[in-house]
C-alpha atoms as a PDB file:
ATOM      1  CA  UNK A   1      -4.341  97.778  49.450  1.00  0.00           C
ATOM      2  CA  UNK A   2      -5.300  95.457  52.535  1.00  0.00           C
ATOM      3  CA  UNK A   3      -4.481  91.809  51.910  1.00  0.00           C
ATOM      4  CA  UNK A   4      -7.750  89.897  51.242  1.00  0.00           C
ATOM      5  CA  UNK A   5      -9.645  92.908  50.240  1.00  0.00           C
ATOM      6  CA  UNK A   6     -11.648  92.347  47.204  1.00  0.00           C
ATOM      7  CA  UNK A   7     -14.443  94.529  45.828  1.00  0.00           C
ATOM      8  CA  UNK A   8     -17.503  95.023  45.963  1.00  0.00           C
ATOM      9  CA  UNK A   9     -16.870  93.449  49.553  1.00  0.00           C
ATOM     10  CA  UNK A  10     -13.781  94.695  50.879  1.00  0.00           C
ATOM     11  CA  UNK A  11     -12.244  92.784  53.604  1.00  0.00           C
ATOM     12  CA  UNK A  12     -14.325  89.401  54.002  1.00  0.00           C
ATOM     13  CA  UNK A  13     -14.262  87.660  57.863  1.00  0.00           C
ATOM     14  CA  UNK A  14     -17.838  87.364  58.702  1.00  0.00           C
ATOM     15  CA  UNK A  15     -17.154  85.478  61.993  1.00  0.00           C
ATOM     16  CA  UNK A  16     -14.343  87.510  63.175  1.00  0.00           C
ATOM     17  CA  UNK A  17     -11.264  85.242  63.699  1.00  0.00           C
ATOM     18  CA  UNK A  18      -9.058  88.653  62.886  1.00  0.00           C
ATOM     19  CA  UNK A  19     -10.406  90.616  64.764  1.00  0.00           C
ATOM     20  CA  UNK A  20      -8.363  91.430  67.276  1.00  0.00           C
ATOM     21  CA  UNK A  21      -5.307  89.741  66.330  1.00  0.00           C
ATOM     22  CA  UNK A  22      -1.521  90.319  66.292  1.00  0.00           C
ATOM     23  CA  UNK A  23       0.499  89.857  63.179  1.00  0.00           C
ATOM     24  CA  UNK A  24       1.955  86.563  63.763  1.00  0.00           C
ATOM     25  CA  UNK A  25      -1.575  85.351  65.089  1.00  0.00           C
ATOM     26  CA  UNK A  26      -2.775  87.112  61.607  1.00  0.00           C
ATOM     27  CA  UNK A  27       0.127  84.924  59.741  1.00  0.00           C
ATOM     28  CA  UNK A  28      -1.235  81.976  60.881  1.00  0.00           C
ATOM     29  CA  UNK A  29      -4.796  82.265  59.577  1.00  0.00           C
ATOM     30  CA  UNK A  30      -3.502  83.140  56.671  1.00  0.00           C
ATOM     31  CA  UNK A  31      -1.458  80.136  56.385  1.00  0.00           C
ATOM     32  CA  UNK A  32      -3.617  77.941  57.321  1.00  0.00           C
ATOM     33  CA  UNK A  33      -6.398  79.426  54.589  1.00  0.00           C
ATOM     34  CA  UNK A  34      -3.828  78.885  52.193  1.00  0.00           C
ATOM     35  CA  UNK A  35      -2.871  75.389  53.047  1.00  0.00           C
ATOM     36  CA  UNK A  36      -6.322  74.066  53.422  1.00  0.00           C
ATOM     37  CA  UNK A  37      -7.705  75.889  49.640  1.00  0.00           C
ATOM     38  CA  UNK A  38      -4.611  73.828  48.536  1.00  0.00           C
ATOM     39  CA  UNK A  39      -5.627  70.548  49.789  1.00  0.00           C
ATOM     40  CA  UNK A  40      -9.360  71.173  48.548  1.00  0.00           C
ATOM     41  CA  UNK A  41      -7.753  71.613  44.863  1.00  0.00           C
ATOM     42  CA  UNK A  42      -5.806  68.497  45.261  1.00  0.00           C
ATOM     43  CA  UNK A  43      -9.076  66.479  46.767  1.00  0.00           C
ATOM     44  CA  UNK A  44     -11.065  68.089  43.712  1.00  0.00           C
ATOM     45  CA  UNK A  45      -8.377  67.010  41.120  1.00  0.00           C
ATOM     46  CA  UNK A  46      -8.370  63.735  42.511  1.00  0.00           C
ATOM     47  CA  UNK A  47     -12.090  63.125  42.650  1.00  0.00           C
ATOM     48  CA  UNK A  48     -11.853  64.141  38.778  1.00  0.00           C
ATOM     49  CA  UNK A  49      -8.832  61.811  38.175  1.00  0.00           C
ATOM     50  CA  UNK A  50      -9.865  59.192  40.042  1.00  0.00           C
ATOM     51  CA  UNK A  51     -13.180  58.808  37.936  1.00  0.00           C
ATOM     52  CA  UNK A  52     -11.172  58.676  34.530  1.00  0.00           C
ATOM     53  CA  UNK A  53      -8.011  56.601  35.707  1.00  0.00           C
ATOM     54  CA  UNK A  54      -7.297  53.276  37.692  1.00  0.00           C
ATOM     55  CA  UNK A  55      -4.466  52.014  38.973  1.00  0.00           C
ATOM     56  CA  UNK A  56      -3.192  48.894  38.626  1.00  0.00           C
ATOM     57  CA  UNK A  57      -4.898  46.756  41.322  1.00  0.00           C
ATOM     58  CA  UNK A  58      -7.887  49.372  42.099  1.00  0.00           C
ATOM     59  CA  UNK A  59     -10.072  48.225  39.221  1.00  0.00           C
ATOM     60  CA  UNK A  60     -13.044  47.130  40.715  1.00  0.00           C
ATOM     61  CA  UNK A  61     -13.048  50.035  43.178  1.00  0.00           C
ATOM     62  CA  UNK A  62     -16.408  52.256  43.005  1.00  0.00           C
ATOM     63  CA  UNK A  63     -14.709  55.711  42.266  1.00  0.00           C
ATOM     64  CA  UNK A  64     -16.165  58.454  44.363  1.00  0.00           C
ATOM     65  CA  UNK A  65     -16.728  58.324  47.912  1.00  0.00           C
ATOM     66  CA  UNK A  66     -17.939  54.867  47.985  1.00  0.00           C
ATOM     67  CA  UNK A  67     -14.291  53.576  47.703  1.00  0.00           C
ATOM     68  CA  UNK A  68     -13.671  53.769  51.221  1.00  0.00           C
ATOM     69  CA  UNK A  69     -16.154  50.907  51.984  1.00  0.00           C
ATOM     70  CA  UNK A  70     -14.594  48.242  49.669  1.00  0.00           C
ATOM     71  CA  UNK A  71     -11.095  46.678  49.382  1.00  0.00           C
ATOM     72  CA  UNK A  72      -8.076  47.732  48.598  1.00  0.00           C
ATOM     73  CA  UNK A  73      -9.997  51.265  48.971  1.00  0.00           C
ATOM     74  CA  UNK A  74     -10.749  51.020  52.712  1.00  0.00           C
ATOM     75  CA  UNK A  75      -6.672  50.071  53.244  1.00  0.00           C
ATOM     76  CA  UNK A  76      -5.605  52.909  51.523  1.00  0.00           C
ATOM     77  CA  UNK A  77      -7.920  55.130  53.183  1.00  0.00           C
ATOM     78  CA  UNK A  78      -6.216  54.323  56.269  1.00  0.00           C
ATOM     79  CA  UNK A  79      -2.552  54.535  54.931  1.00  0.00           C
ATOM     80  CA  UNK A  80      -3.424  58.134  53.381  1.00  0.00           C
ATOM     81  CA  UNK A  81      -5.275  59.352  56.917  1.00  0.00           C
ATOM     82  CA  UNK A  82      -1.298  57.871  58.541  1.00  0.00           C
ATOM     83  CA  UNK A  83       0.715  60.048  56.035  1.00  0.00           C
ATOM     84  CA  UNK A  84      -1.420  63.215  56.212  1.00  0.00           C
ATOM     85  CA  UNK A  85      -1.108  63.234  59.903  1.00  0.00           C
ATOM     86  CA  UNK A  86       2.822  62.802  59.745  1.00  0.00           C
ATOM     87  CA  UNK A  87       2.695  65.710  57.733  1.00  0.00           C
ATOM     88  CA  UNK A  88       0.663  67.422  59.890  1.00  0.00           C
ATOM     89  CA  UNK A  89       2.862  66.659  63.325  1.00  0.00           C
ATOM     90  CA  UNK A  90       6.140  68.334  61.150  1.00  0.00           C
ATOM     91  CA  UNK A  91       7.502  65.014  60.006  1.00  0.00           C
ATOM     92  CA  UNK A  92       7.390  66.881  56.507  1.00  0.00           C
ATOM     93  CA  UNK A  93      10.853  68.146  54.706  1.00  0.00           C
ATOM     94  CA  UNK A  94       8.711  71.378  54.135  1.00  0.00           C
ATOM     95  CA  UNK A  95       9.161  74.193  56.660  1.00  0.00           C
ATOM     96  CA  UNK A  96       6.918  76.913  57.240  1.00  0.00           C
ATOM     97  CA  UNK A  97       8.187  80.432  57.132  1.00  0.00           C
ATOM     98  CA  UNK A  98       5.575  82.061  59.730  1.00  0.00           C
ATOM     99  CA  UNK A  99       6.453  85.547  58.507  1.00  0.00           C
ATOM    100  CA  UNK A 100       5.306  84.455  54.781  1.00  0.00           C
ATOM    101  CA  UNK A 101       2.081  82.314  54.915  1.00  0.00           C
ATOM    102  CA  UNK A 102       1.944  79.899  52.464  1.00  0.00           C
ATOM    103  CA  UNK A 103       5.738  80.280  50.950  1.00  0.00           C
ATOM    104  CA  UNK A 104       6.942  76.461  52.221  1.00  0.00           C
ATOM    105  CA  UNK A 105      10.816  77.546  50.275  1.00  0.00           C
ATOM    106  CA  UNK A 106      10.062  75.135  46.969  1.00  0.00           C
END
């Protein structure tokens, strides 16, 4: 019945960060757990992707990690890190509803 429960473990927080914690502190793990298993899917998906598929332009780019040390990979590298931290500073059109981790209204 308690939110992140799951047997044979129960609830799982081996270093404690809710321990202790009000609801709307509780919220904001949560959301945060949610929003960072998210972006690990995406980076997954692209990894896969990116090893099958091109774009126009990137065709001698290594794919994997060692994209980041040639051009146009290195550029975009940079231009991705930009976006991601405008998202991150609220210049998103998302919202966060702090009483309902992970719901962003879409």
């Amino acid at each position: 019945s308690q939110v992140g429960a799951t047997k044979p473990f129960g609830f799982f927080d081996p270093m404690g960060f809710s321990k202790n914690c009000t609801e709307q502190e509780w919220n904001k793990l949560r959301g945060a757990e949610i929003k960072h298993g998210r972006a690990a899917m995406m980076g997954s998906l692209g990894l896969t992707v990116q090893s099958i598929y091109k774009l126009p332009g990137y065709e001698n780019v290594p794919p994997g990690l060692g994209a980041q040390w040639t051009e146009p990979g290195s550029t975009t590298l940079v231009v991705v890190f930009f976006l991601i931290g405008c998202l991150e500073i609220g210049l998103s059109p998302w919202r966060d509803n702090p009483s309902v981790p992970g719901d962003y209204g879409d």
